[in-house]
Protein backbone atom coordinates (compact mmCIF):
# COMPACT_ATOMS: atom_id res chain seq x y z
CA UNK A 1 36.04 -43.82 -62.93
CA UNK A 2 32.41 -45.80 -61.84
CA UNK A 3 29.33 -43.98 -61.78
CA UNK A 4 29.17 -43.24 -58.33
CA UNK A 5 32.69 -41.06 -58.10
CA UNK A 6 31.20 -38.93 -61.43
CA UNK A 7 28.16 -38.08 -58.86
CA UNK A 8 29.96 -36.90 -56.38
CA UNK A 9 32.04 -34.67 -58.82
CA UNK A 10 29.16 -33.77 -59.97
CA UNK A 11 27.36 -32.79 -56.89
CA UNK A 12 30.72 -31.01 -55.03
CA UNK A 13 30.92 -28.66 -58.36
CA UNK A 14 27.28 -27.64 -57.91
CA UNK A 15 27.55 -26.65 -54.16
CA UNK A 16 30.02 -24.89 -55.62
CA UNK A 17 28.70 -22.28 -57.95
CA UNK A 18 26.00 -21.92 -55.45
CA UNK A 19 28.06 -21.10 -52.66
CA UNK A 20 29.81 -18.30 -54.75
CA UNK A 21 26.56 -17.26 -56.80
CA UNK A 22 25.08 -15.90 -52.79
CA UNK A 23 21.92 -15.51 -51.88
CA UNK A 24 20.20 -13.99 -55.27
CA UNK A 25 17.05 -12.05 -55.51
CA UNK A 26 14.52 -12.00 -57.83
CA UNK A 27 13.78 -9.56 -60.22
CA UNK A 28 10.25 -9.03 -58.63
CA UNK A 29 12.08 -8.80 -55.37
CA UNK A 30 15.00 -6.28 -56.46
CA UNK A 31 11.42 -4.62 -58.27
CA UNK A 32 9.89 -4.46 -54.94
CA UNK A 33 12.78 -2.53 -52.66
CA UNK A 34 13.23 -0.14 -55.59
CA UNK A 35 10.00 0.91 -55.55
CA UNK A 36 9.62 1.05 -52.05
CA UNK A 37 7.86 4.36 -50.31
CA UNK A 38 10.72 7.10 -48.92
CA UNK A 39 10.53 7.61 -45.60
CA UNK A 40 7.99 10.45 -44.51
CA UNK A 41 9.05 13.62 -42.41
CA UNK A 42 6.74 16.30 -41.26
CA UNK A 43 8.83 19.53 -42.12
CA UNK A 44 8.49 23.49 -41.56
CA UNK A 45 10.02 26.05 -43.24
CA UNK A 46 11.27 29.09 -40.68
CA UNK A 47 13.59 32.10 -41.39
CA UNK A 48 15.83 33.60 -38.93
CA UNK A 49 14.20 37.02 -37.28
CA UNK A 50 15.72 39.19 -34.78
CA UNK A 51 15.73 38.97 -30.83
CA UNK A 52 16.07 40.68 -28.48
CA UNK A 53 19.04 38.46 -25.63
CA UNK A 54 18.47 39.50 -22.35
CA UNK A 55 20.13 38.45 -19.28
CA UNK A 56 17.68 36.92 -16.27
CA UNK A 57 18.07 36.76 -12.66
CA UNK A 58 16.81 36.61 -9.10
CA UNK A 59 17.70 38.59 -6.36
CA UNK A 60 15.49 40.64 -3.69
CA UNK A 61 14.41 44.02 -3.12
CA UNK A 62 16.63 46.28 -0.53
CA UNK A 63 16.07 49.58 0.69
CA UNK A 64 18.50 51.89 -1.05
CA UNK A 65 20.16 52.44 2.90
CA UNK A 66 19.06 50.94 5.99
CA UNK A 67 21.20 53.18 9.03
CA UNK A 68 20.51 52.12 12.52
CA UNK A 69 20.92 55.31 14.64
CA UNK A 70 22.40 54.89 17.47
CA UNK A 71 22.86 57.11 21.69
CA UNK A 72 25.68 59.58 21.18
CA UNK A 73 25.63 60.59 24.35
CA UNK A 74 24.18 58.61 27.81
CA UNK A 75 20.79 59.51 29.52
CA UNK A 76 17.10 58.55 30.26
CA UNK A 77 14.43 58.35 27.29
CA UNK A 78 12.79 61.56 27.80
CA UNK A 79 10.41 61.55 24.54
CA UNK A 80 9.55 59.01 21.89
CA UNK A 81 8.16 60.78 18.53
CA UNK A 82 7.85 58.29 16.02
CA UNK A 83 6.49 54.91 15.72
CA UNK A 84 7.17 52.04 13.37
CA UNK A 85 6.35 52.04 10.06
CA UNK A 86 6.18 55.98 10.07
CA UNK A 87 7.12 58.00 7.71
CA UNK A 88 9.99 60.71 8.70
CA UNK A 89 11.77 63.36 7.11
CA UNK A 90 15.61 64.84 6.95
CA UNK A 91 16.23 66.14 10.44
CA UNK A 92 13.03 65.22 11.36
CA UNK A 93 13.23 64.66 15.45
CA UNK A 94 12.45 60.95 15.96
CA UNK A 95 13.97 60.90 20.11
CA UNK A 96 15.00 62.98 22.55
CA UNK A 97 17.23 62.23 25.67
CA UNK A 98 17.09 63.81 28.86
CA UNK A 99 19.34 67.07 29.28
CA UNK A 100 19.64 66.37 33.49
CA UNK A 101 22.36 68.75 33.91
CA UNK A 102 23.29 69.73 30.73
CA UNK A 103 21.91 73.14 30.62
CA UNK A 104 23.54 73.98 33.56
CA UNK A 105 26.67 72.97 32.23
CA UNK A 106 26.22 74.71 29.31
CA UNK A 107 25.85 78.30 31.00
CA UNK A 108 28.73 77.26 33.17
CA UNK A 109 30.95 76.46 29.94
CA UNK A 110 29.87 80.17 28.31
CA UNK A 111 30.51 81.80 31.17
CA UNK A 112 34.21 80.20 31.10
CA UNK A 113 34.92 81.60 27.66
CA UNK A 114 34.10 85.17 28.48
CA UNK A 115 36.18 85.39 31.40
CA UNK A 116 39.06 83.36 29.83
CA UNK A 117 38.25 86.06 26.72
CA UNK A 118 38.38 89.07 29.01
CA UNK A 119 41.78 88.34 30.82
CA UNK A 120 43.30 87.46 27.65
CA UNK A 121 41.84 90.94 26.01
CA UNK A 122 43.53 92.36 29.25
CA UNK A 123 46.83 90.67 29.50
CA UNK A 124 47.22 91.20 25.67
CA UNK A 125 47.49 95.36 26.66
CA UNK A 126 49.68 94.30 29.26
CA UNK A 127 52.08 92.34 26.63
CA UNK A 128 52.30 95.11 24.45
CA UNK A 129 53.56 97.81 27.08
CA UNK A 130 56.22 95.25 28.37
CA UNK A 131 54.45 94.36 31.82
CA UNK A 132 53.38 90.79 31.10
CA UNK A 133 55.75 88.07 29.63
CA UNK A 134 55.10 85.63 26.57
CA UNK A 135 54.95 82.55 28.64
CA UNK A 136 52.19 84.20 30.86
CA UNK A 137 50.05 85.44 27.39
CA UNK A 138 50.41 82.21 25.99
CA UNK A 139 48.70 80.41 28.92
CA UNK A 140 45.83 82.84 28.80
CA UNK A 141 45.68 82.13 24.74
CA UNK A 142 45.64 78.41 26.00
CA UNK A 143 42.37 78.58 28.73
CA UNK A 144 40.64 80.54 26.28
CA UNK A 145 40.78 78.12 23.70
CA UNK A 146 40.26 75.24 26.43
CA UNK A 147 36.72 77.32 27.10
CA UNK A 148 35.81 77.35 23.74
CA UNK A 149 36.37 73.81 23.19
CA UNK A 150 34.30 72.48 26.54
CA UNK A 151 31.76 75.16 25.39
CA UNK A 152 31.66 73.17 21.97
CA UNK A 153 31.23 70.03 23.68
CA UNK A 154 28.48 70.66 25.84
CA UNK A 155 26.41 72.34 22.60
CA UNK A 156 27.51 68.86 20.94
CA UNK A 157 25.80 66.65 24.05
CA UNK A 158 23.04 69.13 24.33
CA UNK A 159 22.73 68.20 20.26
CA UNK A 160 22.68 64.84 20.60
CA UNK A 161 19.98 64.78 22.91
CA UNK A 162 17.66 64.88 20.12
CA UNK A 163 18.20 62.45 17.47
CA UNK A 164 17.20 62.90 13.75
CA UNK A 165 16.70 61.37 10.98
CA UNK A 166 19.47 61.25 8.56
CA UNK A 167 17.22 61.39 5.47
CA UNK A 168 13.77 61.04 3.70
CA UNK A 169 12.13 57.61 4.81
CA UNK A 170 10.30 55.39 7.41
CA UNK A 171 10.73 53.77 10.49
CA UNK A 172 11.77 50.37 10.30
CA UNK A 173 12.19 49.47 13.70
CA UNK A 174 12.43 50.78 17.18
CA UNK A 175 14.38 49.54 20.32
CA UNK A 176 13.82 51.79 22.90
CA UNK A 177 10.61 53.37 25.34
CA UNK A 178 10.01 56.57 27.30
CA UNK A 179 12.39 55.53 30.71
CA UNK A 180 14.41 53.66 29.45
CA UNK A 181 18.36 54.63 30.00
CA UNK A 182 20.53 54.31 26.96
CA UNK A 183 24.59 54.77 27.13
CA UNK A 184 26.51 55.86 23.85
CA UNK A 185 26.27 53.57 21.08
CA UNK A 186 23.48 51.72 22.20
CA UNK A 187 20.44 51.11 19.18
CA UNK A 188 17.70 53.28 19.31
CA UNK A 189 16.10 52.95 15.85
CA UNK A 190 15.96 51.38 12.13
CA UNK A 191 15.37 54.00 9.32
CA UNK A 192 15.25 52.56 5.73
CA UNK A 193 15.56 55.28 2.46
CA UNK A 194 12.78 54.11 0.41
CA UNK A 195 12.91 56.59 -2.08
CA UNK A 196 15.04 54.53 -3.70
CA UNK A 197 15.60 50.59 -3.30
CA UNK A 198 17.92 48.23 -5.09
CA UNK A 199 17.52 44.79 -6.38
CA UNK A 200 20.61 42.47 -5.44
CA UNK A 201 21.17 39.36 -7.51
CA UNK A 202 23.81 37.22 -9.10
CA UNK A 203 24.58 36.40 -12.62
CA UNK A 204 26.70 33.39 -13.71
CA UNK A 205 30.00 33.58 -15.09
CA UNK A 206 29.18 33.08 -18.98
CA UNK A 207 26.40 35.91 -18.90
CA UNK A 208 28.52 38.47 -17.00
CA UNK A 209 30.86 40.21 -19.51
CA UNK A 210 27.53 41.26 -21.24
CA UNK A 211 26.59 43.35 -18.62
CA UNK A 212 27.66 47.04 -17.17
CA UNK A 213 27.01 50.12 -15.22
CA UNK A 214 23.98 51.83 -16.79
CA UNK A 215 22.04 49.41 -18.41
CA UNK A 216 18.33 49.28 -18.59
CA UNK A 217 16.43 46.68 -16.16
CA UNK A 218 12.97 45.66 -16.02
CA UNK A 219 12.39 43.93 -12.77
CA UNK A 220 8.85 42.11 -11.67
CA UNK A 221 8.02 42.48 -7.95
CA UNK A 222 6.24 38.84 -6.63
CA UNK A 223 2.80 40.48 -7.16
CA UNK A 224 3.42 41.34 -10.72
CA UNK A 225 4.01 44.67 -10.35
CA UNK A 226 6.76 46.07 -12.61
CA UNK A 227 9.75 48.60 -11.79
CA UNK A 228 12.37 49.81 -14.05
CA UNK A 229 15.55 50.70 -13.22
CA UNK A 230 19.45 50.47 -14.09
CA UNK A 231 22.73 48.71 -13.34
CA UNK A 232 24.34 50.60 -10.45
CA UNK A 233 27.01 47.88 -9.68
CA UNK A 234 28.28 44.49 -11.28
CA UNK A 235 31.15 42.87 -9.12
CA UNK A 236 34.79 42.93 -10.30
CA UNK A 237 34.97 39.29 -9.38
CA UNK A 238 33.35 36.12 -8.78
CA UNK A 239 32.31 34.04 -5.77
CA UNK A 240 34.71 32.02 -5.23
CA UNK A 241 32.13 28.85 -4.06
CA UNK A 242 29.46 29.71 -7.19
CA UNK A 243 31.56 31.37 -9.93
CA UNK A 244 28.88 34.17 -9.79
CA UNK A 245 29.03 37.63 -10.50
CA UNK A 246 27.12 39.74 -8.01
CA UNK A 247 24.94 43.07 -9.23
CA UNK A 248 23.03 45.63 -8.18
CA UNK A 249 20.19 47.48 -9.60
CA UNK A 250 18.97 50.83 -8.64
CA UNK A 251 15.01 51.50 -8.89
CA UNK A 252 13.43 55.26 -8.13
CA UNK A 253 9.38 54.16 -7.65
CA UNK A 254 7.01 56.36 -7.92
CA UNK A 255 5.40 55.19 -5.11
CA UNK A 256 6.07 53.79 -1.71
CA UNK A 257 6.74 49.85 -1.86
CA UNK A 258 5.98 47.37 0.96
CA UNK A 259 7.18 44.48 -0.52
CA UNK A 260 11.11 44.98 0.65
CA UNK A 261 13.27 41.90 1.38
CA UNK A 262 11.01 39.92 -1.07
CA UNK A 263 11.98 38.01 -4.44
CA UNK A 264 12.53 39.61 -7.39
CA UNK A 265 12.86 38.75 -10.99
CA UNK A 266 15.11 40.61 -13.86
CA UNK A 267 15.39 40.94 -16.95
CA UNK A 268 18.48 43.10 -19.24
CA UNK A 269 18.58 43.49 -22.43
CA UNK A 270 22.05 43.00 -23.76
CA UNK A 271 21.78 43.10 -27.33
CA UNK A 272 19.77 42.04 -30.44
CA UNK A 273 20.51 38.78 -32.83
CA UNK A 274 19.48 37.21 -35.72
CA UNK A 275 18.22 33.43 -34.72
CA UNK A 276 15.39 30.72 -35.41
CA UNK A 277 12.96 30.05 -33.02
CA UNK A 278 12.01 25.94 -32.31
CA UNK A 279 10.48 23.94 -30.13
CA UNK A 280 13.54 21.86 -28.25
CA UNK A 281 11.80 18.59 -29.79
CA UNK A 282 13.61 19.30 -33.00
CA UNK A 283 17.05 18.93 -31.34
CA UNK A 284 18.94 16.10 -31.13
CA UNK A 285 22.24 15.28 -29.78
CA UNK A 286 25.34 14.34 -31.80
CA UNK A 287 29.30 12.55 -31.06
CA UNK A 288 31.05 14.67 -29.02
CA UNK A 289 27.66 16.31 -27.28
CA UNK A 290 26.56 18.24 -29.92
CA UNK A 291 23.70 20.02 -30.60
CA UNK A 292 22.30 19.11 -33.94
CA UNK A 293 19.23 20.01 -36.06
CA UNK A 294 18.37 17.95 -39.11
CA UNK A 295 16.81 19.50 -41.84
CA UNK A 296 15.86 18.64 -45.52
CA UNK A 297 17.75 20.38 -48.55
CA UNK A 298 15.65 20.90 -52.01
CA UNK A 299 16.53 18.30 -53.17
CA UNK A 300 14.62 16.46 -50.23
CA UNK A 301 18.24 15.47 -48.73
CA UNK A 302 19.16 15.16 -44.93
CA UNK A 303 21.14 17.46 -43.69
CA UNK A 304 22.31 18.52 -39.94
CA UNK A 305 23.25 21.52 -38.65
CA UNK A 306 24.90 22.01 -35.20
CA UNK A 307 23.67 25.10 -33.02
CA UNK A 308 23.91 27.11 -30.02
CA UNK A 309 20.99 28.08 -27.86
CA UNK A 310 21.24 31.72 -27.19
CA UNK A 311 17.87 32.20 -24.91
CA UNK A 312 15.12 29.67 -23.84
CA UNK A 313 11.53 30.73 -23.21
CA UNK A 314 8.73 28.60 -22.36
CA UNK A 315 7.37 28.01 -25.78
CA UNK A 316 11.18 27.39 -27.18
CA UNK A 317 14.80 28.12 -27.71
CA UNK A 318 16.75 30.57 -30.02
CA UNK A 319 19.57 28.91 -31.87
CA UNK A 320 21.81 30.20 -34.37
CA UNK A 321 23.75 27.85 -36.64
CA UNK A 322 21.23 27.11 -39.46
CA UNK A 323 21.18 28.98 -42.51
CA UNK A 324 18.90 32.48 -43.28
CA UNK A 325 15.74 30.26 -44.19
CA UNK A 326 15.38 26.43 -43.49
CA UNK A 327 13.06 23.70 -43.70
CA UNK A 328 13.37 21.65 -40.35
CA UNK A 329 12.54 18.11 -39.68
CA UNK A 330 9.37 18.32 -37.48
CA UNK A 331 9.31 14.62 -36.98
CA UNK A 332 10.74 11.99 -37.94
CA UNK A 333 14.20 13.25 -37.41
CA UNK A 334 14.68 10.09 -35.25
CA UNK A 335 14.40 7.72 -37.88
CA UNK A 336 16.81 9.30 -40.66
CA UNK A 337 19.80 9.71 -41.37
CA UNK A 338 22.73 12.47 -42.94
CA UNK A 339 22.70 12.19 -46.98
CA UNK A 340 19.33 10.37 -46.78
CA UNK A 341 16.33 10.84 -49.43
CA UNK A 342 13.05 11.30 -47.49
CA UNK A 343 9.64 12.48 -48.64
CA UNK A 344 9.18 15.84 -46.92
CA UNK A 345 5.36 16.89 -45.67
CA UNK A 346 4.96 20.24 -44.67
CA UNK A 347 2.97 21.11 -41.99
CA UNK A 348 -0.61 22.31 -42.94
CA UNK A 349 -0.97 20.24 -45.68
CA UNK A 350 -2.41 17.72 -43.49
CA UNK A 351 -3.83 18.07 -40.11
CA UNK A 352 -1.29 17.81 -37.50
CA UNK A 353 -2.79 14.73 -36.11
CA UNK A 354 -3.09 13.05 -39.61
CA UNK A 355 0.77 13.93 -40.28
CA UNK A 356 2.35 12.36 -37.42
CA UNK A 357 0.04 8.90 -38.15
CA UNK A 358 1.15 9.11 -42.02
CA UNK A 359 5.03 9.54 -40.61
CA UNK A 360 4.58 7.29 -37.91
CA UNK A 361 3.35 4.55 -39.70
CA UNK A 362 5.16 5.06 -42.97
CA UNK A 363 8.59 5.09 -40.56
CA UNK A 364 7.54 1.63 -39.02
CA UNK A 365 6.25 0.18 -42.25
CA UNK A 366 10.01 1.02 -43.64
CA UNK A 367 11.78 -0.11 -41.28
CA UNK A 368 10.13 -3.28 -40.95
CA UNK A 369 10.63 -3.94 -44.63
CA UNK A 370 14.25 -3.00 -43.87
CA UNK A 371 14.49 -5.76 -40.95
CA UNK A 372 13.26 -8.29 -43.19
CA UNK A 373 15.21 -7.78 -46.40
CA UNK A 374 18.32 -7.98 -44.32
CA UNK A 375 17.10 -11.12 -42.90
C-alpha cells in the first residue's frame, strides 16, 4: 500500500473511536453538576385538626303562612277595622259585611223551628193513641229538621258577616273599602303568621343525604342579623331541571322581622372531621384530574398526595388525604418533581419575602444549568 491509502486508514479508524467514545465530559465538568445546589422549596409543617362540615345555602325568608281571607257570603262593605301592616290577633274582627236583611231572616228562620217543634210535639201524642199515621209523623220529623237547618244557615251568613283573623299576625295587604260590594269568594285581605317564618332554599345533590328533619341552622338575615332555627322539611326528590334538593327551615324570633321575602344565607352543621387546612396555591392538578399536594418526606424527598376538598372558606380549603402531620411544599412545587431531592426551607426561617427570592432564583439558576448541560 502507498502512503496516502495508510492515511486514510488511519484517519477513518480515528473518526471511529470518536464516534463511539460520545461526547465526554471532563472531570471538572462531571465535578461541577455533582456539586451543584438542590433545588430550594419553601415548606410548612401542618397537622390535621378537627372541623366542623357544614352545609351552605341561599334561600329567602317566608312567613310561616300567608292565608288570603276571602267573602263567604255577598254584601256591601259595611266596616273596615284594620289597616295594613297592623298587627291582629286570633278572631280578631278585621271586616264586617252588611246584614241588609239578614236579621230579619234570622227571626223568621227561629220562628219556623218552634212551630215545626210544636206540631211535631203534638202529632207525636197523636201517634201514640193511634189517631195520626207514620207517614204523616214522619213529615212533621222532616220540616222540623228542615227549620233547624235554614235556622243554621242564616246564623252561618249572619257569621260570616264579620270576618276574623285566623291567627296571631299582621296585615299584609288589603283589597277592599267601606262601599264596596263583595260576592263569595272574592279577596278581602292578606294576613301573614309572623310568629314564625321559614327560610326556603335548595341544596345540591352531593350535600343532600347529609341533611334531615331536626337539625340545627344558623341563618344570617341581609343586615347581619342572625336567627337560629331547624330543618322542618328536606324534599324526597330532586328538581328535575337542577338536580337540587329543596328544604325548609323553621325560625321562632323573638321579635317581629320586616325583612320577609328577602335573601338569606345558611349554614348546618353536619358533622365534625379530621383535615388540614391550606391555602388552594399548594394544589396542583394531576393525570386523570386529580387533586394533588406535594410534600417533602425526612429525608427531604418529593412526595404527592391526592386529596379531597371537604369545605372552602375564604382564607382556604379543608382536604383530607395527607397523612396526621406533613410538611407541604409552599413554593416551588411547580418546579419539582415525585422521588426528587430538594433542599427544604421552612417558613420563618427567613422572611417570607426573602424565601420566595432564594427559591425563585435558586429554581431558575437550576434549571438554566439544566438547559445547558443537556445542550
Amino acid at each position: 500500500m502507498n502512503k496516502s491509502m495508510w492515511i486514510a486508514i488511519a484517519l477513518s479508524i480515528g473518526l471511529l473511536l470518536w464516534v463511539l467514545s460520545g461526547p465526554g465530559r471532563s472531570t471538572s465538568e462531571v465535578t461541577q453538576r455533582e456539586d451543584a445546589p438542590l433545588m430550594k422549596v419553601q415548606v410548612e409543617t401542618v397537622a390535621a385538626e378537627f372541623v366542623d362540615i357544614k352545609v351552605k345555602m341561599q334561600g329567602e325568608l317566608l312567613p310561616a303562612r300567608s292565608v288570603v281571607l276571602r267573602a263567604e257570603t255577598q254584601g256591601r262593605i259595611a266596616a273596615v277595622d284594620v289597616d295594613k301592616a297592623q298587627p291582629v290577633g286570633l278572631e280578631q274582627t278585621l271586616l264586617t259585611i252588611a246584614m241588609d236583611d239578614r236579621a230579619a231572616r234570622l227571626d223568621e228562620a227561629k220562628a219556623e223551628v218552634l212551630k215545626a217543634e210544636s206540631d211535631l210535639e203534638a202529632n207525636r201524642k197523636l201517634f201514640k193513641r193511634g189517631l195520626l199515621s207514620a207517614s204523616q209523623l214522619n213529615q212533621d220529623e222532616a220540616k222540623y229538621a228542615s227549620a233547624k237547618a235554614q235556622l243554621s244557615q242564616i246564623k252561618n251568613e249572619i257569621d260570616h258577616t264579620r270576618v276574623k283573623a285566623p291567627f296571631d299576625g299582621i296585615i299584609d295587604d288589603r283589597f277592599v273599602e267601606v262601599g264596596d260590594y263583595v260576592k263569595s269568594g272574592d279577596d278581602l285581605a292578606r294576613v301573614l303568621d309572623i310568629n314564625t317564618v321559614k327560610m326556603t332554599g335548595w341544596v345540591p345533590q352531593q350535600r343532600a343525604a347529609s341533611l334531615a328533619k331536626g337539625q340545627s341552622v344558623t341563618t344570617t338575615l341581609v343586615n347581619g342579623e342572625t336567627l337560629k332555627g331547624v330543618i322542618s322539611y328536606v324534599a324526597p326528590q330532586a328538581n328535575t331541571d337542577t338536580r337540587a334538593f329543596k328544604v325548609e327551615v323553621t325560625i321562632k324570633p323573638e321579635s317581629q322581622i320586616k325583612l320577609l321575602g328577602s335573601s338569606v344565607s345558611a349554614e348546618i352543621t353536619t358533622q365534625r372531621q379530621k383535615a388540614h387546612f391550606l391555602s388552594a396555591s399548594v394544589i396542583s392538578l394531576g393525570a386523570n384530574g386529580v387533586l394533588l399536594v406535594k410534600a417533602v418526606t425526612e429525608d427531604a424527598v418529593v412526595e404527592s398526595y391526592p386529596v379531597d376538598v371537604i369545605q372552602s372558606e375564604s382564607s382556604g380549603l379543608w382536604l383530607t388525604g395527607l397523612p396526621e402531620q406533613v410538611t407541604v411544599i409552599t413554593m416551588g412545587q411547580g418546579f419539582v418533581v415525585d422521588g426528587q431531592k430538594v433542599e427544604p426551607v421552612v417558613v420563618g426561617e427567613e422572611s417570607k419575602d426573602e424565601t420566595a427570592t432564594s427559591v425563585e432564583s435558586t429554581n431558575s439558576a437550576t434549571e438554566a444549568q439544566s438547559q445547558l448541560e443537556g445542550a
